[in-house]
Protein backbone atom coordinates (compact mmCIF):
# COMPACT_ATOMS: atom_id res chain seq x y z
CA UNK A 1 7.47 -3.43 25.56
CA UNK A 2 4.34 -5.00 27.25
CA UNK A 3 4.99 -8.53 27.02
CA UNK A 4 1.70 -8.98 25.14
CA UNK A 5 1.70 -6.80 22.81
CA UNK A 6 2.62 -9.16 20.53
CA UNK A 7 -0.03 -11.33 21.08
CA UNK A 8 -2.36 -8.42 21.22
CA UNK A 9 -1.04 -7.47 17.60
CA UNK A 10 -1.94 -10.70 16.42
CA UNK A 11 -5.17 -11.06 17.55
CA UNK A 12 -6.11 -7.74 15.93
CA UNK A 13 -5.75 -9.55 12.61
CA UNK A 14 -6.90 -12.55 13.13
CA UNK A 15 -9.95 -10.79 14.44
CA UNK A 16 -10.28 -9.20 11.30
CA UNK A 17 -9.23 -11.95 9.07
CA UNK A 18 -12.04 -14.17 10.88
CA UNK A 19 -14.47 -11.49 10.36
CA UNK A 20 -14.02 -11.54 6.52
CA UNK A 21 -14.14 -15.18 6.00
CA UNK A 22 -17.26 -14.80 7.65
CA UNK A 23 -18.62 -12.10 5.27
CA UNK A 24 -17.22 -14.16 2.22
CA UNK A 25 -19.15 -17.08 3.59
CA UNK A 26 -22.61 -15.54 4.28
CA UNK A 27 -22.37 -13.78 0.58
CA UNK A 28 -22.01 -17.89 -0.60
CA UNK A 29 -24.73 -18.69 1.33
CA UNK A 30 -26.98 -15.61 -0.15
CA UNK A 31 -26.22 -16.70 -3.47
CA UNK A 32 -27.27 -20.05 -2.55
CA UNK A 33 -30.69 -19.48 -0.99
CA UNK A 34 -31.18 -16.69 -3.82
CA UNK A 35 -30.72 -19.63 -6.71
CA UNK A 36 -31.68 -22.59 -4.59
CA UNK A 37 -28.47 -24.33 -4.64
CA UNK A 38 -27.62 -26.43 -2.16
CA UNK A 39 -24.39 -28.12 -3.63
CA UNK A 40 -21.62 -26.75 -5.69
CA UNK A 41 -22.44 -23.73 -8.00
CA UNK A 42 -25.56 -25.10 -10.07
CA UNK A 43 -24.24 -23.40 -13.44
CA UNK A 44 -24.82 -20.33 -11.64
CA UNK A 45 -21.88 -17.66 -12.69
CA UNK A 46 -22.20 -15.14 -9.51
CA UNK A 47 -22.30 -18.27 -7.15
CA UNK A 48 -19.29 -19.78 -8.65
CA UNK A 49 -17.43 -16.10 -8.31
CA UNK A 50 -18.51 -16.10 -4.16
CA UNK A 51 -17.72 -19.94 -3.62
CA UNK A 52 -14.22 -18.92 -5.37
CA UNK A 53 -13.87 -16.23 -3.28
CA UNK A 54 -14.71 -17.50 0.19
CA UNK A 55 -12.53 -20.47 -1.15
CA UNK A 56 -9.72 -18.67 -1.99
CA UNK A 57 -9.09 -16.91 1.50
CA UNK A 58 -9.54 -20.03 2.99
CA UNK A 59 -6.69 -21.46 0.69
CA UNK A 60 -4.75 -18.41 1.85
CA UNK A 61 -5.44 -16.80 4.75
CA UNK A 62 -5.06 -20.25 7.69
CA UNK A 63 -1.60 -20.09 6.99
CA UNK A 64 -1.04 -16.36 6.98
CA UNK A 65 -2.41 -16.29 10.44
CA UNK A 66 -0.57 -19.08 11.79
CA UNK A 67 2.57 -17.41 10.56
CA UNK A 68 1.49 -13.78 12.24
CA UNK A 69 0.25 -16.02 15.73
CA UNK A 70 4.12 -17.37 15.43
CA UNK A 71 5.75 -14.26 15.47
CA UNK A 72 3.88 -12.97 18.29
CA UNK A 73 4.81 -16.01 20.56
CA UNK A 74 8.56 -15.68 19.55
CA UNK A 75 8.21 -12.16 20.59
CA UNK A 76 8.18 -9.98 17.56
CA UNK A 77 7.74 -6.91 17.51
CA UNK A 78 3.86 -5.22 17.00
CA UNK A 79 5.46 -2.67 14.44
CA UNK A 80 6.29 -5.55 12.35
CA UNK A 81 3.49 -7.85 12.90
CA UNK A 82 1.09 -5.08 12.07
CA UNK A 83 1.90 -3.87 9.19
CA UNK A 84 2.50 -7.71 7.49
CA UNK A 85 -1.06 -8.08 9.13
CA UNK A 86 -2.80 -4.53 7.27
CA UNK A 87 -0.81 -5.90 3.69
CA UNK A 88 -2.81 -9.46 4.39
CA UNK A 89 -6.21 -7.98 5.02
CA UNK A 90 -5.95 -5.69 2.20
CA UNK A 91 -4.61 -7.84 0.06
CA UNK A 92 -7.68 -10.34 1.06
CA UNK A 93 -10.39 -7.98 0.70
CA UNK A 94 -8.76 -6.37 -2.42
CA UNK A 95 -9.02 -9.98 -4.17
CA UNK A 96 -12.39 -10.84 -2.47
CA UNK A 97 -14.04 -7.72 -4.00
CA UNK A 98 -12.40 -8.15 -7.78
CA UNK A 99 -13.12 -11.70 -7.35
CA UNK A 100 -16.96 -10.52 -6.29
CA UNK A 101 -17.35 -8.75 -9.73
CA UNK A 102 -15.57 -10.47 -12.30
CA UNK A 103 -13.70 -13.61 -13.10
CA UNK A 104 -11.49 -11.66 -15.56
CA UNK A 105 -8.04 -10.47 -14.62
CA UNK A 106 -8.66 -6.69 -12.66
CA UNK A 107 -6.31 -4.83 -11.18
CA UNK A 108 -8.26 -5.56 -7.46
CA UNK A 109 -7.60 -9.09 -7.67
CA UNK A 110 -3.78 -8.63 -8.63
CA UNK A 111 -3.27 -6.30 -6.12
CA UNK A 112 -4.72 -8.39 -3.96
CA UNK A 113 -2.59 -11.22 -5.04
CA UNK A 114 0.58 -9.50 -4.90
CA UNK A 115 0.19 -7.72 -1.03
CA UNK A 116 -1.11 -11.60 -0.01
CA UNK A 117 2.58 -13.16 -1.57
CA UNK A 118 4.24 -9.63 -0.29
CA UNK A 119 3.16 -10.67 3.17
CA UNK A 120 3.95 -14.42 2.79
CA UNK A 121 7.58 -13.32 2.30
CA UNK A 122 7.86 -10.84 5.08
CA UNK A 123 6.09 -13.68 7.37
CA UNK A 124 8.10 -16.02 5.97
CA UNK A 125 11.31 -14.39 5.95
CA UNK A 126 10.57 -12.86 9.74
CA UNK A 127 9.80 -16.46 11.10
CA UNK A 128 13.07 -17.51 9.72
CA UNK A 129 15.12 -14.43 11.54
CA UNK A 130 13.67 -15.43 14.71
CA UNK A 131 14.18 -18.90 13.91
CA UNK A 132 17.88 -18.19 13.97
CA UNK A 133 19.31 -18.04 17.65
């Protein structure tokens, strides 16, 4: 195995992970300049539902990543980081877009819910096998 393919692995979703807390974070700022809001959510439902949103991948993802950018520099394999890394993201974007149209319960958000704690376990759980020597 390429000695960086790890690494390589990781950046992939970090890459990608980066590149939706961007998109979550220009939608807040739409719905800002769109309702002229320049602090918290003005009362304003859809702003609320994007600042949530952006908020909650930030509560969610930082650690994710650090977990995945761990693996790679033990030396984990790219067949495992990748797939933990495709359950994240789609997990992420599952809950972004339920979280995008409604603040009720949907079946995107819990989805999205459940592959984000599916992959905190497999990170978790991984980190801890490599952990023991």
């Amino acid at each position: 195995m390429d000695p960086l393919a790890p690494a390589h692995a990781a950046a992939l979703w970090v890459g990608l992970h980066l590149i939706l807390l961007l998109v979550l974070s220009v939608l807040v700022t739409r719905q800002r300049r769109r309702h002229r809001v320049e602090i918290g959510d003005g009362g304003v439902p859809s702003l609320n539902q994007a600042i949530r949103a952006f908020g909650n991948a930030t509560e969610y993802v930082p650690a994710a990543l650090v977990g995945l950018g761990v693996l790679a520099l033990v030396g984990a394999s790219p067949l495992l980081i990748h797939p933990i890394g495709l359950v994240l993201f789609a997990g992420r974007v599952l809950h972004a877009v339920g979280l995008s149209r409604s603040t009720a319960a949907t079946w995107p958000r819990a989805a999205g819910v459940l592959a984000t704690w599916i992959s905190y376990v497999a990170i978790a759980a991984a980190l801890i096998f490599y952990a023991i020597p």
